[in-house]
PDB file of N, CA and C in Angstrom:
ATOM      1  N   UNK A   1     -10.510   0.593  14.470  1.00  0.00           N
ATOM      2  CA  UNK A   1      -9.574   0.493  13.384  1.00  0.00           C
ATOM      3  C   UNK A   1      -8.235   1.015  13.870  1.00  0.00           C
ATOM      4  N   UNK A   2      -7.090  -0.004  13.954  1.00  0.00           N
ATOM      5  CA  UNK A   2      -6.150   0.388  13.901  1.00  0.00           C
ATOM      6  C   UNK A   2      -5.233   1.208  12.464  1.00  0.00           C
ATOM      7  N   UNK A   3      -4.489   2.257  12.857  1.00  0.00           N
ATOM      8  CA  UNK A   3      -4.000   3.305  11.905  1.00  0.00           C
ATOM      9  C   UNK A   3      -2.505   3.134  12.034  1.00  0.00           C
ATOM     10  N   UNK A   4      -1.508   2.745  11.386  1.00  0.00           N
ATOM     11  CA  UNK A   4      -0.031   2.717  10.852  1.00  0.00           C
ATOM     12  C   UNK A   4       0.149   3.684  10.518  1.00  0.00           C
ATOM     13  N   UNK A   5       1.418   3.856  10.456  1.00  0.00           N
ATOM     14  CA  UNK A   5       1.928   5.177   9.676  1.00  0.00           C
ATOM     15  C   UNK A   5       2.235   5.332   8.329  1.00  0.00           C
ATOM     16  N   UNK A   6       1.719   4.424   7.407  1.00  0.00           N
ATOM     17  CA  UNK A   6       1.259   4.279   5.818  1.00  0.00           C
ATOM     18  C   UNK A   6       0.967   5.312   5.440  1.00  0.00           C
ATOM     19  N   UNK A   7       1.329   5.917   4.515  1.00  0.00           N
ATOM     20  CA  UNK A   7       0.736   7.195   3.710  1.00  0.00           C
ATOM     21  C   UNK A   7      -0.264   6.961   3.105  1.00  0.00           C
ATOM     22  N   UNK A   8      -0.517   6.215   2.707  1.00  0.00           N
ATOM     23  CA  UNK A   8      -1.989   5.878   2.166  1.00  0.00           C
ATOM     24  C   UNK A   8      -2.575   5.784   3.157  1.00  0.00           C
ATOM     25  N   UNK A   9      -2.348   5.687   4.655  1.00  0.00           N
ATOM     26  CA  UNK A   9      -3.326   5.728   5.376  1.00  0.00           C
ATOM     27  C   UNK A   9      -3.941   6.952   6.297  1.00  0.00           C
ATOM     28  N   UNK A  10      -2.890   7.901   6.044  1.00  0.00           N
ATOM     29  CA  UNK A  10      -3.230   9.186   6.514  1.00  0.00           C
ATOM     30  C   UNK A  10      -2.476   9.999   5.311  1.00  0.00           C
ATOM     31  N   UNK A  11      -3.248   9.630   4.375  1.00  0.00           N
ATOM     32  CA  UNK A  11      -3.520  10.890   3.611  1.00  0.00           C
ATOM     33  C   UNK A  11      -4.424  11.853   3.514  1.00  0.00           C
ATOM     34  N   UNK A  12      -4.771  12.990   3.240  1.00  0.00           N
ATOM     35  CA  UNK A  12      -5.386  14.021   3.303  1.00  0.00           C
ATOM     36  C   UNK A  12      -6.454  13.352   2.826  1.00  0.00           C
ATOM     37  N   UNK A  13      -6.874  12.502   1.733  1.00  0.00           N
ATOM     38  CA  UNK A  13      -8.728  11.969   1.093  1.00  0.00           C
ATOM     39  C   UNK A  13      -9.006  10.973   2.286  1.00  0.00           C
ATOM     40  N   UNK A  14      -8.151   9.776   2.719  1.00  0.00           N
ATOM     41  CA  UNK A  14      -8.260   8.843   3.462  1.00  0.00           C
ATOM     42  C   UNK A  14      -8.615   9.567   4.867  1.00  0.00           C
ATOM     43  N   UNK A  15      -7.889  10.417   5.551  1.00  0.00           N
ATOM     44  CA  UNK A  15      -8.373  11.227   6.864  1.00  0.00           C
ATOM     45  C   UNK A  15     -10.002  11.993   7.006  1.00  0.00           C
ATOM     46  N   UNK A  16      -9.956  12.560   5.310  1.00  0.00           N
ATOM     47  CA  UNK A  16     -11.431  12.892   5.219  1.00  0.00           C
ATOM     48  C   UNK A  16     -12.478  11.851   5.376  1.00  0.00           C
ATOM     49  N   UNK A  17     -12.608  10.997   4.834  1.00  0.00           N
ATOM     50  CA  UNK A  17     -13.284   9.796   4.602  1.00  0.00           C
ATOM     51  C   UNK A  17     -13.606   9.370   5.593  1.00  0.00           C
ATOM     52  N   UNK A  18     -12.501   8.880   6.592  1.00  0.00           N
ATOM     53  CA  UNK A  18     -12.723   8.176   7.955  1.00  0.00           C
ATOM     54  C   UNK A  18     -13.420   9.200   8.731  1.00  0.00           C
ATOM     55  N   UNK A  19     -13.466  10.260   8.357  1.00  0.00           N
ATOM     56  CA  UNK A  19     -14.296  11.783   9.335  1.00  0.00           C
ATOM     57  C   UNK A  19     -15.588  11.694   9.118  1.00  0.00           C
ATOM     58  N   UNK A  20     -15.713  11.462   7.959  1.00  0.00           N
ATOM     59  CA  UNK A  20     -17.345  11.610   6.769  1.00  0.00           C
ATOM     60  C   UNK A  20     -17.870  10.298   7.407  1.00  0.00           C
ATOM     61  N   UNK A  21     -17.445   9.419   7.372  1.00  0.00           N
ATOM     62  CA  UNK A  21     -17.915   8.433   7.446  1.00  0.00           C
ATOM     63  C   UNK A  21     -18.047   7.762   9.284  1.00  0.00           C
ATOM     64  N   UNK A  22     -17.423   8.365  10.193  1.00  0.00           N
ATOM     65  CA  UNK A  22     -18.034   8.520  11.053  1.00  0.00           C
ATOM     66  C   UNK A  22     -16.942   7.434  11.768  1.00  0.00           C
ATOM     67  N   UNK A  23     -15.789   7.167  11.333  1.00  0.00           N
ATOM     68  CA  UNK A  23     -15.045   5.741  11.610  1.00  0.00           C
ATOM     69  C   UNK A  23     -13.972   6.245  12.733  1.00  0.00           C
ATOM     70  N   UNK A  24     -14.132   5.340  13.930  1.00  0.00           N
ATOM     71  CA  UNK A  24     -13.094   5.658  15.197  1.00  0.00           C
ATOM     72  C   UNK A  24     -12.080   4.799  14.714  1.00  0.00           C
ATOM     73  N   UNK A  25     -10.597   5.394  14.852  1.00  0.00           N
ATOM     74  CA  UNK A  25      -9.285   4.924  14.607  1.00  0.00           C
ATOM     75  C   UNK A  25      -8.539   4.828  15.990  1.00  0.00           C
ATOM     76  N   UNK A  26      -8.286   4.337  16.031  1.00  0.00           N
ATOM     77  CA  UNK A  26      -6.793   4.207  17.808  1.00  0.00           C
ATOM     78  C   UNK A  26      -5.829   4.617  17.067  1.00  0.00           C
ATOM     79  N   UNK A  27      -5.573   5.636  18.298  1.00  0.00           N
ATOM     80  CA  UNK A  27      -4.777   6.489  17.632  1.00  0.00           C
ATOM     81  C   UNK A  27      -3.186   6.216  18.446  1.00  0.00           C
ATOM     82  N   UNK A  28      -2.399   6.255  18.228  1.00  0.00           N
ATOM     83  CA  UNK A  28      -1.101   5.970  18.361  1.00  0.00           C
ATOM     84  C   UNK A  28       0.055   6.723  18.228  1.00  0.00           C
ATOM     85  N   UNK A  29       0.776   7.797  18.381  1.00  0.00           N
ATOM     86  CA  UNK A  29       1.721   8.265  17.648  1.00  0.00           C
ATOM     87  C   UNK A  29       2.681   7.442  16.710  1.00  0.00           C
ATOM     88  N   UNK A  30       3.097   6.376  16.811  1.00  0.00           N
ATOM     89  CA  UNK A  30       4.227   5.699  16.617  1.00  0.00           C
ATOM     90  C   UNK A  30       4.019   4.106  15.964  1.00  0.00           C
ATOM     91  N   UNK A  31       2.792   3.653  15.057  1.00  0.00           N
ATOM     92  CA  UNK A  31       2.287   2.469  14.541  1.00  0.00           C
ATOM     93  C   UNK A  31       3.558   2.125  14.341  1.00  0.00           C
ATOM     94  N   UNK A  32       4.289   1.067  14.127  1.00  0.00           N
ATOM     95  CA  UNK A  32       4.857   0.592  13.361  1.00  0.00           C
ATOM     96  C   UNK A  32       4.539   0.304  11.951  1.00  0.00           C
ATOM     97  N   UNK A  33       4.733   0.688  10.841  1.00  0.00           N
ATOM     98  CA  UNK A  33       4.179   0.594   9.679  1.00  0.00           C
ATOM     99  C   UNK A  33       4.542  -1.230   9.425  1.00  0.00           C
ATOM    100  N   UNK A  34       3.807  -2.232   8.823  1.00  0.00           N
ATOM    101  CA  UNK A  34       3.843  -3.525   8.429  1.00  0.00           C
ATOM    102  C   UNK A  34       4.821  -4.157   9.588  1.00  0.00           C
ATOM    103  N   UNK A  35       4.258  -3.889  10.812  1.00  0.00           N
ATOM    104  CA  UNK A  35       4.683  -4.121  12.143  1.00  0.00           C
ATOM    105  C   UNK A  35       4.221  -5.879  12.250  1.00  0.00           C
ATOM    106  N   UNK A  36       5.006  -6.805  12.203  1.00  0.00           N
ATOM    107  CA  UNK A  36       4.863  -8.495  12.542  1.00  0.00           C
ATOM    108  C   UNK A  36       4.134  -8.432  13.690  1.00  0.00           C
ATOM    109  N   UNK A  37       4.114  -7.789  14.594  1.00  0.00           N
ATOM    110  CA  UNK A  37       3.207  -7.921  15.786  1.00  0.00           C
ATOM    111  C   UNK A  37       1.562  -7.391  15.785  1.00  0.00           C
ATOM    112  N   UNK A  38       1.416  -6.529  14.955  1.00  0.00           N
ATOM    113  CA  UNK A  38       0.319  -6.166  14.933  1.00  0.00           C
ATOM    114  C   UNK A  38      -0.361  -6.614  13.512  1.00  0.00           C
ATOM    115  N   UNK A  39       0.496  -6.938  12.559  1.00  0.00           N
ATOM    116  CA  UNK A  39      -0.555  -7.714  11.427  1.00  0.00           C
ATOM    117  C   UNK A  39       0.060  -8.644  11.193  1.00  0.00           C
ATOM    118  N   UNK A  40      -0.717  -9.781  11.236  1.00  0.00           N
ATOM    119  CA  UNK A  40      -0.682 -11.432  10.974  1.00  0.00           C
ATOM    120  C   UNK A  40       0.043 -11.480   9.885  1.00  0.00           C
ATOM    121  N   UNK A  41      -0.495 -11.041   8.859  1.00  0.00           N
ATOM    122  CA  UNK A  41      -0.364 -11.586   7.310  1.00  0.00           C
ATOM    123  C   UNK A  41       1.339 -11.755   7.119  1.00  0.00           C
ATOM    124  N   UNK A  42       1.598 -10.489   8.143  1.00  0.00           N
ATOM    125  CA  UNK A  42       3.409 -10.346   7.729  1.00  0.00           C
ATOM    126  C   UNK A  42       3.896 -11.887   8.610  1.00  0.00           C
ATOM    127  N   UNK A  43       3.289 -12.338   9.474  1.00  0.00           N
ATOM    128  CA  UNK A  43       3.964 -13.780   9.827  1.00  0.00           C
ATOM    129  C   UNK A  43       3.828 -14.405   8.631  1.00  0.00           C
ATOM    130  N   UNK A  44       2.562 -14.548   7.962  1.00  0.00           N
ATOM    131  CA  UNK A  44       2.364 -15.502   7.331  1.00  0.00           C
ATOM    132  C   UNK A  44       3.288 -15.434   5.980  1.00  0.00           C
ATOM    133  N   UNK A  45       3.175 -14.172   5.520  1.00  0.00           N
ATOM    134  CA  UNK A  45       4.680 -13.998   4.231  1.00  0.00           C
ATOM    135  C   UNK A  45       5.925 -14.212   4.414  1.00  0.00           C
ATOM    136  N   UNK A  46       6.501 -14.529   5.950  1.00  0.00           N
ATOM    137  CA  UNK A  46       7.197 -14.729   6.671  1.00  0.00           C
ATOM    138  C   UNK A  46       7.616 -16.115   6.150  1.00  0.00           C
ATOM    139  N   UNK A  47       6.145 -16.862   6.709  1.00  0.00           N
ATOM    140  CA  UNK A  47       6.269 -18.240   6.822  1.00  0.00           C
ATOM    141  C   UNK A  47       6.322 -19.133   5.285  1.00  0.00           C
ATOM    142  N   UNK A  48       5.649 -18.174   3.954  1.00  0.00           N
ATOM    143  CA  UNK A  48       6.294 -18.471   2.830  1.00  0.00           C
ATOM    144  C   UNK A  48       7.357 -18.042   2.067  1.00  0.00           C
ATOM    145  N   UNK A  49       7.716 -16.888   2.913  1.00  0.00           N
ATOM    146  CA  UNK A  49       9.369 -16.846   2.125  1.00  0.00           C
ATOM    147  C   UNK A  49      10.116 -18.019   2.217  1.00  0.00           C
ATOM    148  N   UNK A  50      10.182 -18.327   3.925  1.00  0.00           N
ATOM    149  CA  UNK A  50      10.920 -19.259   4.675  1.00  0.00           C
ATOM    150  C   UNK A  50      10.667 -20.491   3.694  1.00  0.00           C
ATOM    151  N   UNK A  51       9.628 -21.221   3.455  1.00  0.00           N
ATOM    152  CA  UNK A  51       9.254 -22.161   2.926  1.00  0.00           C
ATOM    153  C   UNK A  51       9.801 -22.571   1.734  1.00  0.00           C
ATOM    154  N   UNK A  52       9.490 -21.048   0.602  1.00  0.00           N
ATOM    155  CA  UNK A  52       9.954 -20.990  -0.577  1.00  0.00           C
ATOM    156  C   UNK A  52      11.636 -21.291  -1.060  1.00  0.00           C
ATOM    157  N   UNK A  53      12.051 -20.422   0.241  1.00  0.00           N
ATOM    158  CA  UNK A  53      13.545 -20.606   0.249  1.00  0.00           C
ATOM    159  C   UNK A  53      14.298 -21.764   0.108  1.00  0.00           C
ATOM    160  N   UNK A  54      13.593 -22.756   1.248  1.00  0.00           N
ATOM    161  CA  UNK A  54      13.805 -23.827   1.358  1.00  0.00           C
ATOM    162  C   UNK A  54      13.846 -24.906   0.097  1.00  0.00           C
ATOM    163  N   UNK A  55      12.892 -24.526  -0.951  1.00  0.00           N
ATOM    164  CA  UNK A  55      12.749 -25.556  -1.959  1.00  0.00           C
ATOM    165  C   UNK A  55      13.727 -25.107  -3.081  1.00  0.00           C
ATOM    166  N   UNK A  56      14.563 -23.866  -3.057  1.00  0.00           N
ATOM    167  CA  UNK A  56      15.209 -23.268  -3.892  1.00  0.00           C
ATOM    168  C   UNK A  56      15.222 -23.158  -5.010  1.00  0.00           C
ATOM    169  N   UNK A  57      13.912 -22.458  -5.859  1.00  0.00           N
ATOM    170  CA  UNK A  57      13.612 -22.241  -7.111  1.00  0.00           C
ATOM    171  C   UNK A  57      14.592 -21.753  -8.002  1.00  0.00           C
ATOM    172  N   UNK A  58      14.328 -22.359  -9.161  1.00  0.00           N
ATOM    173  CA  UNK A  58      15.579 -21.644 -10.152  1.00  0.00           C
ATOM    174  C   UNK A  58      15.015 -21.018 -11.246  1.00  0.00           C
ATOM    175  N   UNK A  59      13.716 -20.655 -11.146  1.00  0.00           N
ATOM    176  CA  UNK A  59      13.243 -19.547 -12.444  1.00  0.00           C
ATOM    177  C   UNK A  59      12.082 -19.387 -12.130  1.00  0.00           C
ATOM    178  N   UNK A  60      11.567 -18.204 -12.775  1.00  0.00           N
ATOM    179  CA  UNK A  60      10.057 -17.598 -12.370  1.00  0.00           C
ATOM    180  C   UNK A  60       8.880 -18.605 -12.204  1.00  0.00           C
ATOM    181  N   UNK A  61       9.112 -20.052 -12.918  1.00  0.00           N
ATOM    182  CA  UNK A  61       7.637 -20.547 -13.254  1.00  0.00           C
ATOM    183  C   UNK A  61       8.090 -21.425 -11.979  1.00  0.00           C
ATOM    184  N   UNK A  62       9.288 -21.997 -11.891  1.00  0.00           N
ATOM    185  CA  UNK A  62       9.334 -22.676 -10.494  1.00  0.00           C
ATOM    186  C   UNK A  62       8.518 -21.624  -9.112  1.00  0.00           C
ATOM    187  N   UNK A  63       9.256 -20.095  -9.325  1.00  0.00           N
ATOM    188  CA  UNK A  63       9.132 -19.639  -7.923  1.00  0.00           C
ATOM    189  C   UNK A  63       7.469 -19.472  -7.628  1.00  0.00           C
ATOM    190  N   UNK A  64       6.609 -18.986  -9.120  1.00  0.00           N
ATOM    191  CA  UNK A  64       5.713 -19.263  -9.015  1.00  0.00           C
ATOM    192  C   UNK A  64       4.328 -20.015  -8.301  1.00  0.00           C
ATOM    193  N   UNK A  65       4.928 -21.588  -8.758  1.00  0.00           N
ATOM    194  CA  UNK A  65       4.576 -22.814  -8.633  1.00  0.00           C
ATOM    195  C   UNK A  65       4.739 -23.083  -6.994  1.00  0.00           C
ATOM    196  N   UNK A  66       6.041 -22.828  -6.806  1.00  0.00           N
ATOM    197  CA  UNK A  66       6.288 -23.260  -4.880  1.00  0.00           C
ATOM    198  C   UNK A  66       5.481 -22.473  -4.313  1.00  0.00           C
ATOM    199  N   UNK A  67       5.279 -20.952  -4.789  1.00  0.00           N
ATOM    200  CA  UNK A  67       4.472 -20.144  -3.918  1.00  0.00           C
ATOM    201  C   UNK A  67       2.994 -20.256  -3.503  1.00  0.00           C
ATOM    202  N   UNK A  68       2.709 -20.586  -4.670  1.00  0.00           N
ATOM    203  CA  UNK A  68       1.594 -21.471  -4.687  1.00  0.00           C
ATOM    204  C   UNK A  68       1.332 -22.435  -3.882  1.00  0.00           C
ATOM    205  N   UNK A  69       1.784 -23.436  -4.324  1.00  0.00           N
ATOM    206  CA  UNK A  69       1.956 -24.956  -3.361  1.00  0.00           C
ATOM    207  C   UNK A  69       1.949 -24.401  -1.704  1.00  0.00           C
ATOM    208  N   UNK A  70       3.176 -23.458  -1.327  1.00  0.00           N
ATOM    209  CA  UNK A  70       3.059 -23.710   0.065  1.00  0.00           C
ATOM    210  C   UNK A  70       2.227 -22.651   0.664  1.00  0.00           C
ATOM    211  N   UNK A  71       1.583 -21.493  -0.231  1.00  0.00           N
ATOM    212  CA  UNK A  71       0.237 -21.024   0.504  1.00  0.00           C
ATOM    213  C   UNK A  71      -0.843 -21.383   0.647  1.00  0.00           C
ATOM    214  N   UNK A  72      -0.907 -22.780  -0.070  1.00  0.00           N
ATOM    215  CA  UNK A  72      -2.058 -23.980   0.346  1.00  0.00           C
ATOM    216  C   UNK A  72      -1.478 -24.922   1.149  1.00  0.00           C
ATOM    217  N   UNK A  73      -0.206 -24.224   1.370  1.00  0.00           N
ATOM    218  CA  UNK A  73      -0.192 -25.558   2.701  1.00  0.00           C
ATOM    219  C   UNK A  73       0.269 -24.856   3.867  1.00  0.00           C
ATOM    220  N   UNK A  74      -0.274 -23.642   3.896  1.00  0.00           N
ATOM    221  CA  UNK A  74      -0.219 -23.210   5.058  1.00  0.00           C
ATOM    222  C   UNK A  74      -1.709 -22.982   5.464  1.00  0.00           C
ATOM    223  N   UNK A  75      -1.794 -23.468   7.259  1.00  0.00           N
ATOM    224  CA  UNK A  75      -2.431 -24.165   7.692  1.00  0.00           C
ATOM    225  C   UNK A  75      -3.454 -23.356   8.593  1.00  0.00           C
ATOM    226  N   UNK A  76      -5.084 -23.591   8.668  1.00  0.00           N
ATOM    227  CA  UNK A  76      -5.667 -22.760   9.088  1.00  0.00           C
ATOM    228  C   UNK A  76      -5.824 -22.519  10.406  1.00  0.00           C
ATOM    229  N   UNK A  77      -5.230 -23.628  11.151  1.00  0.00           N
ATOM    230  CA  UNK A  77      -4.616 -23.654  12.733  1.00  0.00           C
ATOM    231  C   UNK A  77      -3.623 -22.677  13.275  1.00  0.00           C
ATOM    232  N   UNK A  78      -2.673 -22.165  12.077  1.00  0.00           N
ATOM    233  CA  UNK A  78      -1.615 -21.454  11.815  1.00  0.00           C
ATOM    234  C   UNK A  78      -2.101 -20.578  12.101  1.00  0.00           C
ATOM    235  N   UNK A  79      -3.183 -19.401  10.984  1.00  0.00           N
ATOM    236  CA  UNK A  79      -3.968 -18.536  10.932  1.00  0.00           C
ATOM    237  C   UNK A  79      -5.094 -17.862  12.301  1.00  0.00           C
ATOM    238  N   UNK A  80      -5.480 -19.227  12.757  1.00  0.00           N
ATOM    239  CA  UNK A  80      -6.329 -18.765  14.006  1.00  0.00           C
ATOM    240  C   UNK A  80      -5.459 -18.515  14.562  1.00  0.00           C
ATOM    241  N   UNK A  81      -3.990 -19.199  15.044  1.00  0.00           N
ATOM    242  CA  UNK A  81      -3.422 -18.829  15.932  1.00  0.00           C
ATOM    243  C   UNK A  81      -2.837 -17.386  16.296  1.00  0.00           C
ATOM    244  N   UNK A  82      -2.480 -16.959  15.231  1.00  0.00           N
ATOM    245  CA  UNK A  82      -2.086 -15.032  14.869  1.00  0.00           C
ATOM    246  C   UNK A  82      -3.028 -14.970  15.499  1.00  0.00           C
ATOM    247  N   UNK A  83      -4.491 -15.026  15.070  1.00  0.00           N
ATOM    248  CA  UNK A  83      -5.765 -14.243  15.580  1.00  0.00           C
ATOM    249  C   UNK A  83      -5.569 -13.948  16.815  1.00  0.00           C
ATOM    250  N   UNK A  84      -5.892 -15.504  17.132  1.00  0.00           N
ATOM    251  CA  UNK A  84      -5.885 -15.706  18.554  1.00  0.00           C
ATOM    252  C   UNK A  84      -4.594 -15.123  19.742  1.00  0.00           C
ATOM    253  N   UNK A  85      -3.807 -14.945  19.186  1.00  0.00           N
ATOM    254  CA  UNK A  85      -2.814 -14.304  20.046  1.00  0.00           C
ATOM    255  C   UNK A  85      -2.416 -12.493  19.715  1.00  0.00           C
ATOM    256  N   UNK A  86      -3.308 -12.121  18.910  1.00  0.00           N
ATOM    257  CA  UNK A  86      -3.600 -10.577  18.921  1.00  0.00           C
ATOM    258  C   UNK A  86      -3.761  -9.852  20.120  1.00  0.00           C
ATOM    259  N   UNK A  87      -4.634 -10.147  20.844  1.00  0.00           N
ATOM    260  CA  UNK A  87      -4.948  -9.519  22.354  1.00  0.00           C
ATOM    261  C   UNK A  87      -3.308  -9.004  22.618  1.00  0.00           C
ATOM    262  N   UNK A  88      -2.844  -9.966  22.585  1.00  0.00           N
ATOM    263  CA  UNK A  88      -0.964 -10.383  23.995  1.00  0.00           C
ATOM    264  C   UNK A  88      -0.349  -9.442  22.654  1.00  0.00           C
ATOM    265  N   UNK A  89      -0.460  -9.838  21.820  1.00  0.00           N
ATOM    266  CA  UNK A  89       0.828  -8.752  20.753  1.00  0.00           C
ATOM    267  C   UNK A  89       0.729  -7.402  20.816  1.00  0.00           C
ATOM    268  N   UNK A  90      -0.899  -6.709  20.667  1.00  0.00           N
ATOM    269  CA  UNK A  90      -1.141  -5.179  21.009  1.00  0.00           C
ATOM    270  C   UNK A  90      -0.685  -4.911  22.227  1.00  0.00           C
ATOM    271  N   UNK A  91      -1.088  -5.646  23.394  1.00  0.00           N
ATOM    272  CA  UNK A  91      -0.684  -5.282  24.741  1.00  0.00           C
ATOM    273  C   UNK A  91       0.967  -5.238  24.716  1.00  0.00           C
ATOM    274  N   UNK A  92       1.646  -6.273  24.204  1.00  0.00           N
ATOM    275  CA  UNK A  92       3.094  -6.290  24.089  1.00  0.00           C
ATOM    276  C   UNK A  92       3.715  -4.802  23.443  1.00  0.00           C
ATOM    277  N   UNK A  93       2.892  -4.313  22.347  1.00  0.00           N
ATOM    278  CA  UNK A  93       3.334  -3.232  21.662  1.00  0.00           C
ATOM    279  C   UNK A  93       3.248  -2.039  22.544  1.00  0.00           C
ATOM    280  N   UNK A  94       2.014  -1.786  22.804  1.00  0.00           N
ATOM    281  CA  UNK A  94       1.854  -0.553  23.620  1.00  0.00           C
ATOM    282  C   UNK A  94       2.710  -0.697  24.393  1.00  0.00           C
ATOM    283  N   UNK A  95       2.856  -1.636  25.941  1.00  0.00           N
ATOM    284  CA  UNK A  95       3.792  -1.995  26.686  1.00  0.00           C
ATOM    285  C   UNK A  95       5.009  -1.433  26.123  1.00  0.00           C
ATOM    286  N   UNK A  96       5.860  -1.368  25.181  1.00  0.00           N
ATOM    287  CA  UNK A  96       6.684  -1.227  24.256  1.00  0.00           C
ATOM    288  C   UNK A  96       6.844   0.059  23.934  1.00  0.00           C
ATOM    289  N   UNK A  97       5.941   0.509  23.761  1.00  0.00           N
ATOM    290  CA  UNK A  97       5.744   1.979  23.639  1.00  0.00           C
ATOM    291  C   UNK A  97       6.062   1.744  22.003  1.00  0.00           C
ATOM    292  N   UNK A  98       5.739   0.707  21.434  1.00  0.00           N
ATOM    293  CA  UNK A  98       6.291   0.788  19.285  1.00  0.00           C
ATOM    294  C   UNK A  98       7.169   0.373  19.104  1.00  0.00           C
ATOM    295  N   UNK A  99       7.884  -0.201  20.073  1.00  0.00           N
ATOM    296  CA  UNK A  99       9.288  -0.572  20.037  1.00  0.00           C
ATOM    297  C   UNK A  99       8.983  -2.123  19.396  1.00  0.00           C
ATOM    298  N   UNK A 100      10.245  -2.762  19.625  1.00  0.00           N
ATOM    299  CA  UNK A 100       9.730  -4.499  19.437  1.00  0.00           C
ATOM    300  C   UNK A 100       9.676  -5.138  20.588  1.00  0.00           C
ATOM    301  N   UNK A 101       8.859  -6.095  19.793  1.00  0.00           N
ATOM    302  CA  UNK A 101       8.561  -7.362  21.063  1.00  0.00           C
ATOM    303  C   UNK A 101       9.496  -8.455  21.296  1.00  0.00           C
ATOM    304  N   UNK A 102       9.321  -9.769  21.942  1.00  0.00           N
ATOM    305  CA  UNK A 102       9.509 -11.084  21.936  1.00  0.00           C
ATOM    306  C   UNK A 102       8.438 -11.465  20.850  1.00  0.00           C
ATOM    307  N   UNK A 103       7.168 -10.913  20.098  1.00  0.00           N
ATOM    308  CA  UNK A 103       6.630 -11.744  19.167  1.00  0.00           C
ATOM    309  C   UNK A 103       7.268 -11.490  17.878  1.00  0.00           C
TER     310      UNK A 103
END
């Protein structure tokens, strides 16, 4: 389990828990907290802002509606691919020392 520097993630109950429960964390000084290189999902909110932007909603039920639409049309080829290129992004980070990447 990778550990960020989220307060919810090293909080005093959450630190207990992962102890109690017996759970190894990589430990890091310096996570990037909602770091694009180390969690996918932030490409992928990325890739529907971008999207959303593009169709230029003009009120809640529009922005709604697009958001919708284009997180079903984002693509599960898309998705493996983050996966799949996890290995090269951690190595890029550490390399980095937390800093940023080229990803």
């Amino acid at each position: 389990m990778k550990q960020d520097n989220d307060p919810k993630h090293t909080s005093k109950s959450t630190t207990e828990w992962l102890k109690k429960n017996k759970m190894k964390t990589l430990e890091w000084p310096k996570w990037p907290s909602q770091s694009p290189d180390l969690n996918p999902i932030e490409n992928l909110w990325q890739d529907l802002k971008t999207a959303v932007h593009k169709r230029s909603p003009s009120n809640l039920t529009q922005l709604e509606l697009f958001c919708k639409e284009e997180w079903a049309r984002i693509s599960v080829t898309r998705c493996a691919k983050l996966v799949e290129t996890y290995p090269k992004r951690l190595a890029a980070v550490i390399a980095a020392k937390g800093g940023s990447t080229k990803y």
